[in-house]
N, C-alpha and C. Protein backbone atom coordinates (compact mmCIF):
# COMPACT_ATOMS: atom_id res chain seq x y z
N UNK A 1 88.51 -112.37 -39.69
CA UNK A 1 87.46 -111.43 -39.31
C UNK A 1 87.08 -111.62 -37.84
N UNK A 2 86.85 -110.52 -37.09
CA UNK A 2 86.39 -111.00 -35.45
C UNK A 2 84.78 -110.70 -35.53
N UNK A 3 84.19 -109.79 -36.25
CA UNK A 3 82.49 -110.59 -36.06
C UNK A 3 81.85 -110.16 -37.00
N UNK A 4 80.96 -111.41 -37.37
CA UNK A 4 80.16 -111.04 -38.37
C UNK A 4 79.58 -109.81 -38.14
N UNK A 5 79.18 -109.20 -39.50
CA UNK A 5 78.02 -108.03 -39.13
C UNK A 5 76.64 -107.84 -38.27
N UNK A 6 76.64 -107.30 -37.95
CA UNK A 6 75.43 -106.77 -36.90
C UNK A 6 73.97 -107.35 -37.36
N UNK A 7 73.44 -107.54 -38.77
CA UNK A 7 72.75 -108.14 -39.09
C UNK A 7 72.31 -109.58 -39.36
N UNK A 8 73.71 -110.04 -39.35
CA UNK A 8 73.93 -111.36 -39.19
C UNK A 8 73.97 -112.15 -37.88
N UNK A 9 73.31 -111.27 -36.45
CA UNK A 9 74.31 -111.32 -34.70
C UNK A 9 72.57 -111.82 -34.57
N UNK A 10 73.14 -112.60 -33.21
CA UNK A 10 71.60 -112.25 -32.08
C UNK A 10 71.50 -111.38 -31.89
N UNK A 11 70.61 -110.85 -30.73
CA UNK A 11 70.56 -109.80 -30.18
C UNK A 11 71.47 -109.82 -29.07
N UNK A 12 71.88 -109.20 -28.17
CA UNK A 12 72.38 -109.52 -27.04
C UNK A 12 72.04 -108.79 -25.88
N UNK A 13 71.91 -109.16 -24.33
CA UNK A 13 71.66 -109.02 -23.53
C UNK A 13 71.19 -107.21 -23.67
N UNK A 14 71.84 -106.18 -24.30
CA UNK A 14 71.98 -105.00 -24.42
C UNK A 14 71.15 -104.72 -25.37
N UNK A 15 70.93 -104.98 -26.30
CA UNK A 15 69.98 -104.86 -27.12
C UNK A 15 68.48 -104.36 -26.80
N UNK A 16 67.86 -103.42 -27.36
CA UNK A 16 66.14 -103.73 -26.94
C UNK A 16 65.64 -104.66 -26.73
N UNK A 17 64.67 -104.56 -25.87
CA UNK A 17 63.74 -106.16 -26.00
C UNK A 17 62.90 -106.36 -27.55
N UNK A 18 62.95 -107.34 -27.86
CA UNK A 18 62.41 -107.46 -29.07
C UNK A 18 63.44 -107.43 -30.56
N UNK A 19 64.40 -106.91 -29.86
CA UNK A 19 65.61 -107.00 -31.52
C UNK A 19 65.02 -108.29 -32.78
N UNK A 20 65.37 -107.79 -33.75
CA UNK A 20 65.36 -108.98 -34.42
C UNK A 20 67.28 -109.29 -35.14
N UNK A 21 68.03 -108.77 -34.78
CA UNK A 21 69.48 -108.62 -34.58
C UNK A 21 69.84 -107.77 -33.50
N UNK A 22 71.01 -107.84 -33.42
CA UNK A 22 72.26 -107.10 -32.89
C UNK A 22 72.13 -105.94 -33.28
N UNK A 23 72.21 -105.12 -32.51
CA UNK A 23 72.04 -103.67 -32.71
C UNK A 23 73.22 -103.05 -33.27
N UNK A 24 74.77 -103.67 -33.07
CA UNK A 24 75.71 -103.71 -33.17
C UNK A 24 77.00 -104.56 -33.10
N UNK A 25 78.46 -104.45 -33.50
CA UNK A 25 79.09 -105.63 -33.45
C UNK A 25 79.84 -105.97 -32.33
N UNK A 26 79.51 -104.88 -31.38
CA UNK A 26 79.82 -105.12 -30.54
C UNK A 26 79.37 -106.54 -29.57
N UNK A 27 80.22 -107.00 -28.40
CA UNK A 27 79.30 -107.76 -27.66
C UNK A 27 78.93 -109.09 -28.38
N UNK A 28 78.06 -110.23 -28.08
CA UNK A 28 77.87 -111.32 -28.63
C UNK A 28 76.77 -112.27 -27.80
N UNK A 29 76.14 -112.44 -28.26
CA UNK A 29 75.19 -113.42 -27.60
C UNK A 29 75.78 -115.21 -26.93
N UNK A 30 75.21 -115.63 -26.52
CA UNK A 30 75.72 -116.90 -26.53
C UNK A 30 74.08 -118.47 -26.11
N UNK A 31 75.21 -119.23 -26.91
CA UNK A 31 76.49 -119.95 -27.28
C UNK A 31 76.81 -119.58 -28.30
N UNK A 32 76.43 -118.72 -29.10
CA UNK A 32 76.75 -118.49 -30.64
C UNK A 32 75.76 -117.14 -30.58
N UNK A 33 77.05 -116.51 -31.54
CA UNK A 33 76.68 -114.90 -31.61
C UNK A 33 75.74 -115.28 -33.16
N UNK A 34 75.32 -115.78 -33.90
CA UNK A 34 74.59 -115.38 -34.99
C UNK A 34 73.20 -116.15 -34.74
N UNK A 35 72.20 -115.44 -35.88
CA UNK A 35 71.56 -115.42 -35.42
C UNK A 35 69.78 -116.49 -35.34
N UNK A 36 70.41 -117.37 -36.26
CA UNK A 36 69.90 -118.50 -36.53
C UNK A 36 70.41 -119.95 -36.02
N UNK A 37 71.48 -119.22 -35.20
CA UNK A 37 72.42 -120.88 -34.84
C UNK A 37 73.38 -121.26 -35.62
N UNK A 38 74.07 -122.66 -35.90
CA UNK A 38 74.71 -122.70 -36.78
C UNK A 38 74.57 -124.06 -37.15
N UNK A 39 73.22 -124.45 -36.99
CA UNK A 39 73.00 -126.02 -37.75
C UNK A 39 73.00 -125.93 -39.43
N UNK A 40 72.55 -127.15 -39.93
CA UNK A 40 72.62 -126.72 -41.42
C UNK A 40 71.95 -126.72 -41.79
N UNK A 41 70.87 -125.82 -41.50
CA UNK A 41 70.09 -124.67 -42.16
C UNK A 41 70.32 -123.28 -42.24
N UNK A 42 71.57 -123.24 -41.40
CA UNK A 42 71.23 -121.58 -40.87
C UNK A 42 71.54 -120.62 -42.16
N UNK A 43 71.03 -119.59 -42.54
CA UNK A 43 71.27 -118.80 -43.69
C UNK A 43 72.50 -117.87 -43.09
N UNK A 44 72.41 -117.44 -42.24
CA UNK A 44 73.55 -116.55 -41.25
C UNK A 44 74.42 -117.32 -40.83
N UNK A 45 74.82 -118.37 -40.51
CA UNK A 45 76.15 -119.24 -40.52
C UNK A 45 76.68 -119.68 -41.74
N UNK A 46 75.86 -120.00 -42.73
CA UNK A 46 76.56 -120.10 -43.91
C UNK A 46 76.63 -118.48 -44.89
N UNK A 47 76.50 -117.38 -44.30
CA UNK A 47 76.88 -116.27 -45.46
C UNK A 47 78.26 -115.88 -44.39
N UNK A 48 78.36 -116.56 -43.25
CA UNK A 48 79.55 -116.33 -42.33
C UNK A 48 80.77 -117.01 -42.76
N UNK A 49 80.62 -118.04 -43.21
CA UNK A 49 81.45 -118.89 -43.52
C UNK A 49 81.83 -118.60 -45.02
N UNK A 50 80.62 -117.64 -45.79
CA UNK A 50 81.01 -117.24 -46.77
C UNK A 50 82.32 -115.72 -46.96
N UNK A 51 81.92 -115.08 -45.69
CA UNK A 51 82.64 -114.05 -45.33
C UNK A 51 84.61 -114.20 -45.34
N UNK A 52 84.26 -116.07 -44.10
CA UNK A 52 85.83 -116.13 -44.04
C UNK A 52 86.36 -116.52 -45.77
N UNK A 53 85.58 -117.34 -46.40
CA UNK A 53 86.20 -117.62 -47.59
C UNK A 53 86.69 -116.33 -48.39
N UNK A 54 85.86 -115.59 -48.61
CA UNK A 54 85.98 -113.63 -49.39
C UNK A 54 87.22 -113.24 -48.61
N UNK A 55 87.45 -113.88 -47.61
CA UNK A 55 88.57 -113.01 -46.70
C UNK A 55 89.52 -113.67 -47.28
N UNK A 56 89.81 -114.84 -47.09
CA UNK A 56 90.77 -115.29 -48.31
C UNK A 56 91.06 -115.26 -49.44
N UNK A 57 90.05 -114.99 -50.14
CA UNK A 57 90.64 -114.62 -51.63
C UNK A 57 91.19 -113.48 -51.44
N UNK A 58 90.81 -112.49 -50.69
CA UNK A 58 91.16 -111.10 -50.72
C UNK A 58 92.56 -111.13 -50.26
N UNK A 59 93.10 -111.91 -49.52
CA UNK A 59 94.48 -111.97 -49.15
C UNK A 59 95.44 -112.77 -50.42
N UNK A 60 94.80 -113.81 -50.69
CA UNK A 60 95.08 -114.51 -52.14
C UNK A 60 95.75 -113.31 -53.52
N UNK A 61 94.72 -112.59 -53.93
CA UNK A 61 95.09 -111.58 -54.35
C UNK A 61 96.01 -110.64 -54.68
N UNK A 62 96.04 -110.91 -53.10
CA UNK A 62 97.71 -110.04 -52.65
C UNK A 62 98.80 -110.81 -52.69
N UNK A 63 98.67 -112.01 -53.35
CA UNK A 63 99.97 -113.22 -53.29
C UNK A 63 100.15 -113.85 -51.93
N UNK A 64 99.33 -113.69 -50.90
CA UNK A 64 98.90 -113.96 -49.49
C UNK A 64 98.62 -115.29 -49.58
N UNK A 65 99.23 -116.34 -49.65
CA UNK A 65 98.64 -117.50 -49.19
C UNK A 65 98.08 -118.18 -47.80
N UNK A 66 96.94 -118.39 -47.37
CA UNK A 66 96.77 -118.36 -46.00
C UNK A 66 97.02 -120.29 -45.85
N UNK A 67 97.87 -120.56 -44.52
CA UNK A 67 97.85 -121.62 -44.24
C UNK A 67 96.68 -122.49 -43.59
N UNK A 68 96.16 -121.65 -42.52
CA UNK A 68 95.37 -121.86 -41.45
C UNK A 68 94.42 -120.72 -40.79
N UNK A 69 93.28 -121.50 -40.60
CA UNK A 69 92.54 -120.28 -39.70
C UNK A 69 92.05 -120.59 -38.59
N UNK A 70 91.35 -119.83 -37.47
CA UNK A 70 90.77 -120.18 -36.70
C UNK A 70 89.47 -119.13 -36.74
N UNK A 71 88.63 -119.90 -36.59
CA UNK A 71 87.02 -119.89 -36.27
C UNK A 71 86.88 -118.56 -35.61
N UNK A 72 87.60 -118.10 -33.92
CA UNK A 72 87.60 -117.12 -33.35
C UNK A 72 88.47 -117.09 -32.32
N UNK A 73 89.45 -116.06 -31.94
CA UNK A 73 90.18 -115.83 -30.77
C UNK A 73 88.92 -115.91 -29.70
N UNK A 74 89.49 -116.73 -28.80
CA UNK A 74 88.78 -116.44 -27.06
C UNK A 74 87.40 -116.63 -27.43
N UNK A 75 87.33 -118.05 -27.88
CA UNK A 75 85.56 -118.08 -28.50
C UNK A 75 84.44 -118.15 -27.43
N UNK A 76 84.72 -118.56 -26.00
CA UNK A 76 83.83 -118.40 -25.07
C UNK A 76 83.44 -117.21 -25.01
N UNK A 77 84.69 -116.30 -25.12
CA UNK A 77 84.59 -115.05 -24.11
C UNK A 77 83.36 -113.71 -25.23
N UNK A 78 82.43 -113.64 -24.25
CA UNK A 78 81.78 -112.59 -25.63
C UNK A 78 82.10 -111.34 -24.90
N UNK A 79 83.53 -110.70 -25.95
CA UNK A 79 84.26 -109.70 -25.76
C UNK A 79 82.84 -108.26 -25.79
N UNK A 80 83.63 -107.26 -25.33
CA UNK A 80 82.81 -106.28 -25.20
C UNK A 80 83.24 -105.27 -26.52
N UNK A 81 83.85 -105.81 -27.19
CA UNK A 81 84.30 -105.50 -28.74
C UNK A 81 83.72 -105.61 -29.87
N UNK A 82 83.87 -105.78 -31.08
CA UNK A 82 83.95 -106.82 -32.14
C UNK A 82 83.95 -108.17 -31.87
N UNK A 83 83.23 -109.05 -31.77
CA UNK A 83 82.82 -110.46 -31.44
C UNK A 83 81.96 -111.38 -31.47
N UNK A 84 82.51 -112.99 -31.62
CA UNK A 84 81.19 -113.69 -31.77
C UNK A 84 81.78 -115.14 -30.98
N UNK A 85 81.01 -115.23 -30.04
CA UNK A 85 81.37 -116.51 -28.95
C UNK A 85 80.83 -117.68 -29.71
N UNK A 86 81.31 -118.40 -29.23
CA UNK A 86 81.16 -119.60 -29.56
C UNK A 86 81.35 -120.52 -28.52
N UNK A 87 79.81 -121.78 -27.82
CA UNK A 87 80.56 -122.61 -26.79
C UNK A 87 81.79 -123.65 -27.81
N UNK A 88 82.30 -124.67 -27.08
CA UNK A 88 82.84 -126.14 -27.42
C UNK A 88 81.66 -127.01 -28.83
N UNK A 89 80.56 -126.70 -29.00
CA UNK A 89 79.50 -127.53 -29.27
C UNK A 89 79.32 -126.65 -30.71
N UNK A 90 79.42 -125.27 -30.46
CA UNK A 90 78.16 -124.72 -31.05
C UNK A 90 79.69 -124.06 -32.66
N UNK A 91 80.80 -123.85 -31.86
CA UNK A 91 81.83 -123.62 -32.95
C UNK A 91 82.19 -124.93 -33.69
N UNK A 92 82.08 -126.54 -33.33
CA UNK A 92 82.87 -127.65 -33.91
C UNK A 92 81.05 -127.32 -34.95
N UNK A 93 80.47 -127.44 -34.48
CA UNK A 93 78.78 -127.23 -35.59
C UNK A 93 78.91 -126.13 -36.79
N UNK A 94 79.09 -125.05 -36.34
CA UNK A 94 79.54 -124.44 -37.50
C UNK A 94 80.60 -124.63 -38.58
N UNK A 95 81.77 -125.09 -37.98
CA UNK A 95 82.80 -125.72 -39.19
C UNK A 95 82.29 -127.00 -39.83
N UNK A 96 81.73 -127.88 -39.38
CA UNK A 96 81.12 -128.96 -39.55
C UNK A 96 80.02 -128.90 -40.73
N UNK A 97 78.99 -127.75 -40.23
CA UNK A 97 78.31 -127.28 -41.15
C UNK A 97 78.39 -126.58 -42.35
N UNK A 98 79.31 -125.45 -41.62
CA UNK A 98 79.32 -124.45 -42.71
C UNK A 98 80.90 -124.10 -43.43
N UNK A 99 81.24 -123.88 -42.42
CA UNK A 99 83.08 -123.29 -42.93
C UNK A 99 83.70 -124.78 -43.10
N UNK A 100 84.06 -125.51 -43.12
CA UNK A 100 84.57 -126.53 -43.49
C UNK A 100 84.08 -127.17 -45.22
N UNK A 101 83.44 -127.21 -44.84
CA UNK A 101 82.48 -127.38 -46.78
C UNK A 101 82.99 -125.98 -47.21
N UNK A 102 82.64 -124.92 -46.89
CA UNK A 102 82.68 -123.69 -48.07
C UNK A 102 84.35 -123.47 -48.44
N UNK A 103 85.18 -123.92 -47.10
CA UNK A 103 87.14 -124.01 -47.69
C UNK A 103 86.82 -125.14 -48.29
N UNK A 104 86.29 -126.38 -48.23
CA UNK A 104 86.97 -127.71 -49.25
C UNK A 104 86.49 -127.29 -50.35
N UNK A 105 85.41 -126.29 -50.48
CA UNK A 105 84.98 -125.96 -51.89
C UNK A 105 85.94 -125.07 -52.80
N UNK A 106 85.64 -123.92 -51.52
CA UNK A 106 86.41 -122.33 -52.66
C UNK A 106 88.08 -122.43 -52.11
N UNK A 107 88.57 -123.32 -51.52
CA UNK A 107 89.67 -123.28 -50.69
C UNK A 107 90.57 -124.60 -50.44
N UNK A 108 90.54 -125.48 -51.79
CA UNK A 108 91.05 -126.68 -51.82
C UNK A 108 92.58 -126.94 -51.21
N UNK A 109 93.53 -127.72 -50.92
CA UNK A 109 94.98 -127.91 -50.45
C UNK A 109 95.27 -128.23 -51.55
């Protein structure tokens, strides 16, 4: 997936003042496009991490076995697309936190 949903985003620079999300999926805030952070509390980093897992079964399904994933293409860069940046700090926190536990769970080797 390249970005969570719009409800799940910061706001970003483009946004109204005052957003309480992302107006859209476009674009990305930084260091991290969502919108609670991604320590382990965040409710929006972990329904993200729930997203990549759904993405795998859904390929599963299809007899799709996935080997490997990555977090995000060009995770600095907050594309003017579909996107969610991530610094060095703030992406190893989210797998740490969130996507790493939710594959050893729903996504064993």
């Amino acid at each position: 997936p390249w970005s969570p949903p719009a409800w799940m985003k910061a706001p970003t620079p483009s946004d109204p003042e005052g957003s309480v999300h992302a107006e859209g999926m476009t674009g990305s805030a930084q260091p991290t496009c969502l919108r609670d952070g991604v320590g382990p509390d965040s409710k929006y980093a972990k329904a993200w991490a729930l997203y990549f897992s759904k993405f795998l079964d859904a390929y599963r399904t299809q007899g799709l076995h996935v080997y490997g994933i990555t977090v995000q293409n060009e995770p600095e860069f907050p594309a003017p697309w579909e996107a969610c940046s991530y610094d060095p700090y703030t992406q190893g926190d989210f797998i740490a936190n969130h996507l790493g536990p939710m594959l050893r769970q729903n996504h064993p080797l």
